[in-house]
Structures are given as structure tokens and as C-alpha cells.
C-alpha atoms as a PDB file:
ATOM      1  CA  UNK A   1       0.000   0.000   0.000  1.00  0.00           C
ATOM      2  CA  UNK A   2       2.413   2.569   0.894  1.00  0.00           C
ATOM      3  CA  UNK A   3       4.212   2.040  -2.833  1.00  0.00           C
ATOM      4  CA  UNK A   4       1.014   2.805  -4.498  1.00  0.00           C
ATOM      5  CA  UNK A   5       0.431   5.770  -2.414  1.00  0.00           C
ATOM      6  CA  UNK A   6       3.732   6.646  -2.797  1.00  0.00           C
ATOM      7  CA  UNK A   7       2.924   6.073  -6.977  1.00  0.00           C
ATOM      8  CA  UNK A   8      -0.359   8.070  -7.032  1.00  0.00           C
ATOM      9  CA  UNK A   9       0.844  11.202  -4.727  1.00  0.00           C
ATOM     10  CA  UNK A  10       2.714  13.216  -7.594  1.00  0.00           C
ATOM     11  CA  UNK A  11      -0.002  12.474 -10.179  1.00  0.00           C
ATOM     12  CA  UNK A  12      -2.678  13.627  -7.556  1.00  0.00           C
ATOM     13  CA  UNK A  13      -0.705  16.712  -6.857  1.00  0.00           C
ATOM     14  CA  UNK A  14      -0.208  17.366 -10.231  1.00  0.00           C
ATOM     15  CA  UNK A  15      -4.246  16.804 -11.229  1.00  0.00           C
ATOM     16  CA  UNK A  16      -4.979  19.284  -8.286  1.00  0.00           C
ATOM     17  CA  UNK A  17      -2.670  21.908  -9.136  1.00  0.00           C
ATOM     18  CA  UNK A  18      -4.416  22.105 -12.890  1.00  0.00           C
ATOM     19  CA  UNK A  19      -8.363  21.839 -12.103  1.00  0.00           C
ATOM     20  CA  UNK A  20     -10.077  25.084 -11.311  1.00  0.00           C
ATOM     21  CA  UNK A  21     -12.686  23.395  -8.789  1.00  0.00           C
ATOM     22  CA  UNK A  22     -12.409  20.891  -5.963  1.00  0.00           C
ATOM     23  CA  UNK A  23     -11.299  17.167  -7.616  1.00  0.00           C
ATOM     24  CA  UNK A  24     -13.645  14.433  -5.644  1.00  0.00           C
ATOM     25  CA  UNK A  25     -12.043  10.774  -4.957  1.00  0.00           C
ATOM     26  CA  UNK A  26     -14.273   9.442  -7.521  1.00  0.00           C
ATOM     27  CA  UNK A  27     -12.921  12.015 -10.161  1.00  0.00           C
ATOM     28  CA  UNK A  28      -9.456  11.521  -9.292  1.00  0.00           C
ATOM     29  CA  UNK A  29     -10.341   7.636 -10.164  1.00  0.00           C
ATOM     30  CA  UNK A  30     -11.377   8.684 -13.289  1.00  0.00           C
ATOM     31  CA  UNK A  31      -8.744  10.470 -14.215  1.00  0.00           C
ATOM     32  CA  UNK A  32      -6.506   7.793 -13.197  1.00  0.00           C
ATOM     33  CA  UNK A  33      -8.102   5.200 -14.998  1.00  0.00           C
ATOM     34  CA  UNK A  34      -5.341   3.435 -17.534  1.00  0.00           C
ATOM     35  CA  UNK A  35      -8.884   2.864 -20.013  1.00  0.00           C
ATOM     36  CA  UNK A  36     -12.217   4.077 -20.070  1.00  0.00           C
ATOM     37  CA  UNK A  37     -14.714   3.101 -17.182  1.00  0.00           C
ATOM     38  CA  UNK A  38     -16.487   1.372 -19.584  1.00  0.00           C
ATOM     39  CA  UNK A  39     -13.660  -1.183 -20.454  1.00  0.00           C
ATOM     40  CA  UNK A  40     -14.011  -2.525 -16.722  1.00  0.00           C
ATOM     41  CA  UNK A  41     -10.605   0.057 -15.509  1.00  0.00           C
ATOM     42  CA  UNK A  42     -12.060   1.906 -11.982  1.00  0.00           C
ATOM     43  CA  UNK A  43      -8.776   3.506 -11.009  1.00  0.00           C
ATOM     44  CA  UNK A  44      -7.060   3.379  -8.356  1.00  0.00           C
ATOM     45  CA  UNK A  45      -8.991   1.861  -5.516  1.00  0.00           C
ATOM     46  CA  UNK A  46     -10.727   4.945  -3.525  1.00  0.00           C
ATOM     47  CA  UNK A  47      -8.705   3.530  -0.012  1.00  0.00           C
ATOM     48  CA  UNK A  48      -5.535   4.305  -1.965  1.00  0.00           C
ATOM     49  CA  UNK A  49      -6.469   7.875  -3.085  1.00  0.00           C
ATOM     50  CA  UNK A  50      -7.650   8.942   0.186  1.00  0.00           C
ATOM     51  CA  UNK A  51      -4.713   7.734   1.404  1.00  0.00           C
ATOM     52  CA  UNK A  52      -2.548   9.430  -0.711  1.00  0.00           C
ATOM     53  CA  UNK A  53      -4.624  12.690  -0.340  1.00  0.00           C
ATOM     54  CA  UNK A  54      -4.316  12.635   3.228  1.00  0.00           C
ATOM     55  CA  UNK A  55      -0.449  11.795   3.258  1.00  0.00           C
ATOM     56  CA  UNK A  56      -0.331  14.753   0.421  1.00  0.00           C
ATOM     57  CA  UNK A  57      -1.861  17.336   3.087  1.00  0.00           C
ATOM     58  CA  UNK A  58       0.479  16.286   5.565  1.00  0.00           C
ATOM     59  CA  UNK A  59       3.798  16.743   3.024  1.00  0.00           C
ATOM     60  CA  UNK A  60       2.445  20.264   2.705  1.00  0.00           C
ATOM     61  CA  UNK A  61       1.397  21.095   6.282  1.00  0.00           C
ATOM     62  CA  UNK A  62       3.531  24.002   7.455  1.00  0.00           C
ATOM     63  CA  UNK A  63       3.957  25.759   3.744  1.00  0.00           C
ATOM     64  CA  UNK A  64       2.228  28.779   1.910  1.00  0.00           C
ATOM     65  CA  UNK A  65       0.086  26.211   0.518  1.00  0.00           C
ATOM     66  CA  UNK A  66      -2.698  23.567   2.156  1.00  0.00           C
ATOM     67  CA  UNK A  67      -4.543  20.789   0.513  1.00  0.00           C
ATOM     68  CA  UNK A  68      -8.178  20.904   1.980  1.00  0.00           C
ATOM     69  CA  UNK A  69     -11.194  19.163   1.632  1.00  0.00           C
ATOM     70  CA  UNK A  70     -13.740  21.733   0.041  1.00  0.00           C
ATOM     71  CA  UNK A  71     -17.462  21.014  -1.389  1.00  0.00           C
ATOM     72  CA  UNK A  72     -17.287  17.564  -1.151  1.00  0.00           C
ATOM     73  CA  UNK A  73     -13.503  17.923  -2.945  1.00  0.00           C
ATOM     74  CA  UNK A  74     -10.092  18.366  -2.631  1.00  0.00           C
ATOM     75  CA  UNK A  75      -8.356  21.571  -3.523  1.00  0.00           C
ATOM     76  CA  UNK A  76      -4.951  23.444  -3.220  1.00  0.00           C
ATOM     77  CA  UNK A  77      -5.503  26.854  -1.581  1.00  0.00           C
ATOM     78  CA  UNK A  78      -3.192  29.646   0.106  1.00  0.00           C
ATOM     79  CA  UNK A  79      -3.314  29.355   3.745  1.00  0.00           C
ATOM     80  CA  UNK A  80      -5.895  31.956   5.068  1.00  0.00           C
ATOM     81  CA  UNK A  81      -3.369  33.655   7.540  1.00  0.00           C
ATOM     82  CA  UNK A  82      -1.281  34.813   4.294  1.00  0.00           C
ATOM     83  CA  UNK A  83      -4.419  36.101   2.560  1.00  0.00           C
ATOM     84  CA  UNK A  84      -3.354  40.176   3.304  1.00  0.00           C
ATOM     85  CA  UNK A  85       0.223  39.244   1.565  1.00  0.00           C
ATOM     86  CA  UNK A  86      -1.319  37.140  -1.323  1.00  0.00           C
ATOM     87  CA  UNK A  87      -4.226  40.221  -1.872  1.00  0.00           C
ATOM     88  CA  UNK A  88      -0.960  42.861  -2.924  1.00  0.00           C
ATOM     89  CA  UNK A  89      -1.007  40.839  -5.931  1.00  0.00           C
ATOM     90  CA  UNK A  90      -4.030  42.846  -6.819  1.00  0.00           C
ATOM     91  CA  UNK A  91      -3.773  46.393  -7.278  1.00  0.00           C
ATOM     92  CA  UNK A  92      -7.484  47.413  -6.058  1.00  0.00           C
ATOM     93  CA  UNK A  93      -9.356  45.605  -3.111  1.00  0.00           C
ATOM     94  CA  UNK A  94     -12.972  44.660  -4.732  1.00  0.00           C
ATOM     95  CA  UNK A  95     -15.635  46.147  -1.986  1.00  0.00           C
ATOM     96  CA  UNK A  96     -17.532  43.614   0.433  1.00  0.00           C
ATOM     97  CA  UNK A  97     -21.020  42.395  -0.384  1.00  0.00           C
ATOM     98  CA  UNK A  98     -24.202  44.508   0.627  1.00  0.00           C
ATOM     99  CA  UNK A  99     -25.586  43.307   3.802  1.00  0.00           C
ATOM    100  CA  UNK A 100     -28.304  42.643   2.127  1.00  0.00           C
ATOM    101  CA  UNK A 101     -26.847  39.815  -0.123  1.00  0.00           C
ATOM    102  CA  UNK A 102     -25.041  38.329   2.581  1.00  0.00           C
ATOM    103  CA  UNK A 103     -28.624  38.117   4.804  1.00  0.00           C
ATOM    104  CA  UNK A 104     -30.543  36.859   1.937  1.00  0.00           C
ATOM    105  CA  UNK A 105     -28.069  34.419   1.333  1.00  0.00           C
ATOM    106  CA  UNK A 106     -27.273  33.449   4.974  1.00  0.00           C
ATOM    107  CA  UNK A 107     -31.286  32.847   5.475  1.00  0.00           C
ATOM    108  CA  UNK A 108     -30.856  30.403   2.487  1.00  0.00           C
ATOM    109  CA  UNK A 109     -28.245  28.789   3.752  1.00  0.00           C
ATOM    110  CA  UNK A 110     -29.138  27.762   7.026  1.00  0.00           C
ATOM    111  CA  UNK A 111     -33.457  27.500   6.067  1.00  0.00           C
ATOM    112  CA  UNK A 112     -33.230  25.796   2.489  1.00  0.00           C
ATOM    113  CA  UNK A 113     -35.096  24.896   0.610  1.00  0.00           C
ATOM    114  CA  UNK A 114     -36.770  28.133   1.255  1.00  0.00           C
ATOM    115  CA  UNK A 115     -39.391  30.556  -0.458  1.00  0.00           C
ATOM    116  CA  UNK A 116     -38.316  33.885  -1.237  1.00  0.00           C
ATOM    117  CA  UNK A 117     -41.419  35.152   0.546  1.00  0.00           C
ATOM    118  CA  UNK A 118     -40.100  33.223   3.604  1.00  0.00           C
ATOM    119  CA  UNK A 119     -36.632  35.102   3.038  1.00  0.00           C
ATOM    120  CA  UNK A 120     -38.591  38.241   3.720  1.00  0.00           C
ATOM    121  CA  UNK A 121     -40.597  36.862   6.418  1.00  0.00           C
ATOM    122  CA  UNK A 122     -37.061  36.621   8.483  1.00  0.00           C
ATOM    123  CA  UNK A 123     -35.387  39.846   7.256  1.00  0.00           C
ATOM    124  CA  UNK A 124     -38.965  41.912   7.501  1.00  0.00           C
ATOM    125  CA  UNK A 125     -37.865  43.664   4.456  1.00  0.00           C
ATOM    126  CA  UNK A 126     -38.171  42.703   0.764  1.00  0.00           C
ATOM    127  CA  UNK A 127     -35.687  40.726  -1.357  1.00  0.00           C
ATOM    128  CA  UNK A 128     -34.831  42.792  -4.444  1.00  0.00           C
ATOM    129  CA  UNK A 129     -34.841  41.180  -7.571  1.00  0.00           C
ATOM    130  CA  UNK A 130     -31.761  41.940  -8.586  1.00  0.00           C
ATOM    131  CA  UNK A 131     -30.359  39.979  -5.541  1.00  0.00           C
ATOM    132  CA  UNK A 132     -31.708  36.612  -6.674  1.00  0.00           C
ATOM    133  CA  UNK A 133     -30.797  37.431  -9.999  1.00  0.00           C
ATOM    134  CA  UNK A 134     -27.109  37.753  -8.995  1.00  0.00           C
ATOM    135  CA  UNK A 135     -27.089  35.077  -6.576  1.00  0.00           C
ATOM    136  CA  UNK A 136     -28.360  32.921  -9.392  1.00  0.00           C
ATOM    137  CA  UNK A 137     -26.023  34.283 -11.558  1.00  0.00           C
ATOM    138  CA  UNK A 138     -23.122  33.575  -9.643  1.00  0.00           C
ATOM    139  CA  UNK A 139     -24.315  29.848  -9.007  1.00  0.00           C
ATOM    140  CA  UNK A 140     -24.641  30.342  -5.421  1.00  0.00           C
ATOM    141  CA  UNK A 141     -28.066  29.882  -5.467  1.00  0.00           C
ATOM    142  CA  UNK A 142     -30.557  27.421  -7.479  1.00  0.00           C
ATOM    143  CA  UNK A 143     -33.985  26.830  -7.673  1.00  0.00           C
ATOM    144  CA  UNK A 144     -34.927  23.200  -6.345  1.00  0.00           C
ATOM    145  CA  UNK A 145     -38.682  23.095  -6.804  1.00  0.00           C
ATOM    146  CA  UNK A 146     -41.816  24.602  -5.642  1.00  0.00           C
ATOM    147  CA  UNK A 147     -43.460  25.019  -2.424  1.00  0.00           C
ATOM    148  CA  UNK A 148     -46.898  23.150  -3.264  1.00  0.00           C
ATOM    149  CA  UNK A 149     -49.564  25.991  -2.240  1.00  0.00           C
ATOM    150  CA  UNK A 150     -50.835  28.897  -3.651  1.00  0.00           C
ATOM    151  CA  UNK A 151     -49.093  30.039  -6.568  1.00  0.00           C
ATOM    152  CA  UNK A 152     -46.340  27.761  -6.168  1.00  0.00           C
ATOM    153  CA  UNK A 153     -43.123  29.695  -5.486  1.00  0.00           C
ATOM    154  CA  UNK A 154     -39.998  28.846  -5.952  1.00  0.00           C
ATOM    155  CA  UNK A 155     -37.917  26.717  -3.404  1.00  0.00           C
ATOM    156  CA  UNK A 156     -33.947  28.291  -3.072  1.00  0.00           C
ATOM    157  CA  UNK A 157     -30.980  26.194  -2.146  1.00  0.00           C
ATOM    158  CA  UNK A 158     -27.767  26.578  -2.304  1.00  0.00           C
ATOM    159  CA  UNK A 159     -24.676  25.290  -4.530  1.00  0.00           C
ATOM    160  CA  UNK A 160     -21.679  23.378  -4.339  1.00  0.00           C
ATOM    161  CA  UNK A 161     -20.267  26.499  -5.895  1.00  0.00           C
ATOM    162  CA  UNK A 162     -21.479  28.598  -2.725  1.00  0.00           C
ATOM    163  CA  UNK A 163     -19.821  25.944  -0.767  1.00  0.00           C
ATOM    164  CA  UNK A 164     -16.258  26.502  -3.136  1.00  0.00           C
ATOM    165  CA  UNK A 165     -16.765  30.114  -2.653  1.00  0.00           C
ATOM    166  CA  UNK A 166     -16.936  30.498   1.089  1.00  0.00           C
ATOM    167  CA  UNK A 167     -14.351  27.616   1.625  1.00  0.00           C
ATOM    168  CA  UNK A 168     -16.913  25.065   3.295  1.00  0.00           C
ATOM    169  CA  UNK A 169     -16.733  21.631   2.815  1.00  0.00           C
ATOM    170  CA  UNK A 170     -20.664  20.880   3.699  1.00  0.00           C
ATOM    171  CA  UNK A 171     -23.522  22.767   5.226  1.00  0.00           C
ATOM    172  CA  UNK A 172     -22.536  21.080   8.606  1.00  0.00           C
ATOM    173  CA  UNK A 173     -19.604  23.072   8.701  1.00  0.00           C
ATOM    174  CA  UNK A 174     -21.945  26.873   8.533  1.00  0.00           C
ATOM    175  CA  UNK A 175     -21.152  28.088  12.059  1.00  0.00           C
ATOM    176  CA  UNK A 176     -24.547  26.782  14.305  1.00  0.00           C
ATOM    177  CA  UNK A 177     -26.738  29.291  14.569  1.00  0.00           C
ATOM    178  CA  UNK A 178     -26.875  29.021  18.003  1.00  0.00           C
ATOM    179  CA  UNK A 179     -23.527  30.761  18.547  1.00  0.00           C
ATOM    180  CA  UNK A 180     -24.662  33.694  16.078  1.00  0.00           C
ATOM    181  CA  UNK A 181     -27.194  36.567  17.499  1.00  0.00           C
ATOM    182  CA  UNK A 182     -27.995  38.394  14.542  1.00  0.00           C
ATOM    183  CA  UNK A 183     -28.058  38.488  10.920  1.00  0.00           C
ATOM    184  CA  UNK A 184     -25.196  40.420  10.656  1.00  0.00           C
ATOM    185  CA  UNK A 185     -23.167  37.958  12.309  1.00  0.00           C
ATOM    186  CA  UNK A 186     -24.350  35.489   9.986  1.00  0.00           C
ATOM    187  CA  UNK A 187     -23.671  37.576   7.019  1.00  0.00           C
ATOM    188  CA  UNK A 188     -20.165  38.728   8.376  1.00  0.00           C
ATOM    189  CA  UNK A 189     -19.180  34.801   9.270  1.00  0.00           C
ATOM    190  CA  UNK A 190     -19.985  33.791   5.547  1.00  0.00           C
ATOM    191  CA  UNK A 191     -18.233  37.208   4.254  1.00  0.00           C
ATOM    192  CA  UNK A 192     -15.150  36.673   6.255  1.00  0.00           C
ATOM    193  CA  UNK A 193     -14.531  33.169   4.844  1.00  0.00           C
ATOM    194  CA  UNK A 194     -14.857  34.268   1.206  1.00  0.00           C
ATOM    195  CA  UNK A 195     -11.989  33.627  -1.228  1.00  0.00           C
ATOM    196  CA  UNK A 196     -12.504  37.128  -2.752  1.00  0.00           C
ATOM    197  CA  UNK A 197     -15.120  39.807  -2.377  1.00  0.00           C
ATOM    198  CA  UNK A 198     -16.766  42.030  -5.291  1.00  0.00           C
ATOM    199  CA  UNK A 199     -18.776  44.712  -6.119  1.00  0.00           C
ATOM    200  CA  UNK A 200     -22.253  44.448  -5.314  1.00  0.00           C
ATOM    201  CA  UNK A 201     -24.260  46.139  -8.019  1.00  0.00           C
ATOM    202  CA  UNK A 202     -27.577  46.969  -5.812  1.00  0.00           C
ATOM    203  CA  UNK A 203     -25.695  48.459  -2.878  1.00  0.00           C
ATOM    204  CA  UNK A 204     -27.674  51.466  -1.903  1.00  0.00           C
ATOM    205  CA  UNK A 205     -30.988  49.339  -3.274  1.00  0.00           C
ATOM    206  CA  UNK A 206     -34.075  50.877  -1.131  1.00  0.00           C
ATOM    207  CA  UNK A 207     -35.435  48.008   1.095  1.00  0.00           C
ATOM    208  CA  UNK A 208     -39.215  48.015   1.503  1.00  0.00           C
ATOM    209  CA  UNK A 209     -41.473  45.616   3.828  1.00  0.00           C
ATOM    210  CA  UNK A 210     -42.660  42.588   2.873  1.00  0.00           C
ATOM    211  CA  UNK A 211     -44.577  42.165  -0.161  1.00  0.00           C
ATOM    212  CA  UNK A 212     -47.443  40.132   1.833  1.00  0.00           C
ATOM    213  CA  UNK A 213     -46.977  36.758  -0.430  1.00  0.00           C
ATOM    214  CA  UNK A 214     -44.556  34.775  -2.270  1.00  0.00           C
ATOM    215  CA  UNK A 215     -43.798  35.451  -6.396  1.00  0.00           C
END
């Protein structure tokens, strides 16, 4: 065992280092596959690659870079303590997200599937349009199905790409609610664990109560 981990650690490395998003053990099977799944080759057996994943964190323990398990993936990332030296590499800071982003999509979060109706319910203010639209856009958010009264409204949830985004492996690992007291905190926790913040294009949007009913 420890020769084929010892095999499969520099070709894991080296598939990690080129994808763009978090590389599941399954994936990295398929990628390592000598012939298509098809022709009966699996990969690598999945005890070996987690094996060799785990022995590949530990190599890099102590450096600039950590391998960490993120959306249900693994993924090379700069540590988070060297994020202020790693940001000079940008010239201008993006600004944070609107608070109200961050709510609407902390409510989400912790409350999916949820109605956007029952977003406003818990802020007491409306959602803006143009914040599901971007959440949507940026594949934070999707819609899962409908709630099954009245007009049917959409159900929210969110994304493995809102998981990639805020550096979360799983839901269970949103801070519990019971050691947050407001929104804000909520909406601070998720923006502090962001890999990058940007503008937020309905900033000063006016907030009004609740509409009264779901879309």
C-alpha cells in the first residue's frame, strides 16, 4: 500500500494543481483510470487515493500552501493567515457584499429549501430582484422546486459552488446558529470566509417591507 500511495501522490498533486474546482475521490479515479470506465478500468482503488490525499496534506502542512477538503472535494488553496500578503497581488481591493446579499443568502443557507417570501418573512424587508438574480447568476443559489400551495413559489438552495466560494466543505460546517445573534453575524461569518469579495451592483438598493406573499 504505501508504494502505491507513494505512486499516485505526484499524479494527484499534479491533477490538483491544474483543475479550477475541488477534484472528488471518484474524479481523481477517473482520471486515473489506464482505459475508459467502460472497459471494466475503476482507477485506483478509492482507499488508496484517500490515502494518498491525506499523506499529500500532511507533506504540505507548514507551507504557503494547504490541501483541503472543500465542497465535497479536494483543492490546493493559500493558507488563510497569508491572505493580506497574497491580496498585494491585486492592485485594487474589490468592496464587500451589501448586507443585504449576505442576509438573503445566509437565510438560504441555514433555512433551504426556502421561499423567497419566507426570506422576507425573516429579514422583515423585501428581497430585491436583482439579488436573486445575482445570486443565481453567480451559481450560489438554485432553484430546487416549488413550495406546493398557492401560486407555487420557488424553493432556493444553495450550490456546491457557494460551498467553493466560502471555503466550506458541507452545510454542517456553517457556524450553528446558536452561537450567532444576529443576521449580521451570519452575514459577516460567511463574508469573512470568502476567497474574494466584489462589487455588489444593488448596494444602496431601497429596502421596503414585505410584499405580503410569495412570487
Amino acid at each position: 500500500m504505501d508504494a502505491e500511495i507513494e505512486r499516485l501522490k505526484p499524479e494527484v498533486e499534479a491533477l490538483l494543481f491544474a483543475s479550477e474546482r475541488p477534484l472528488t475521490v471518484a474524479r481523481l479515479q477517473q482520471l486515473l483510470a489506464d482505459r475508459p470506465a467502460e472497459e471494466g478500468d475503476e482507477g485506483p482503488a478509492s482507499q488508496a487515493l484517500e490515502a494518498a490525499l491525506r499523506a499529500l496534506a500532511a507533506d504540505y502542512e507548514g507551507r504557503g500552501v494547504e490541501l483541503v477538503e472543500l465542497a465535497g472535494g479536494w483543492r490546493f488553496r493559500t493558507r488563510p493567515e497569508l491572505g493580506p500578503r497574497v491580496s498585494r497581488l491585486w492592485e485594487e481591493k474589490p468592496p464587500r457584499y451589501s448586507r443585504a446579499l449576505l442576509e438573503t443568502l445566509a437565510i438560504i443557507a441555514y433555512r433551504q429549501p426556502v421561499t423567497r417570501g419566507e426570506v422576507e418573512e425573516v429579514r422583515g424587508v423585501t428581497v430585491s430582484s436583482s439579488i436573486m438574480k445575482t445570486l443565481q447568476e453567480r451559481e450560489w443559489v438554485r432553484t430546487v422546486g416549488h413550495r406546493e400551495v398557492p401560486g407555487r413559489p420557488a424553493l432556493y438552495a444553495t450550490t456546491r459552488a457557494f460551498l467553493e466560494h466560502f471555503n466550506l466543505n458541507g452545510l454542517e460546517d456553517l457556524p450553528p446558529l446558536a452561537e450567532l445573534r444576529s443576521l449580521d453575524e451570519i452575514g459577516a461569518e460567511l463574508d469573512s470566509g470568502s476567497e474574494a469579495s466584489a462589487p455588489d451592483p444593488f448596494e444602496g438598493d431601497e429596502e421596503q417591507p414585505p410584499r405580503g406573499g410569495d412570487e
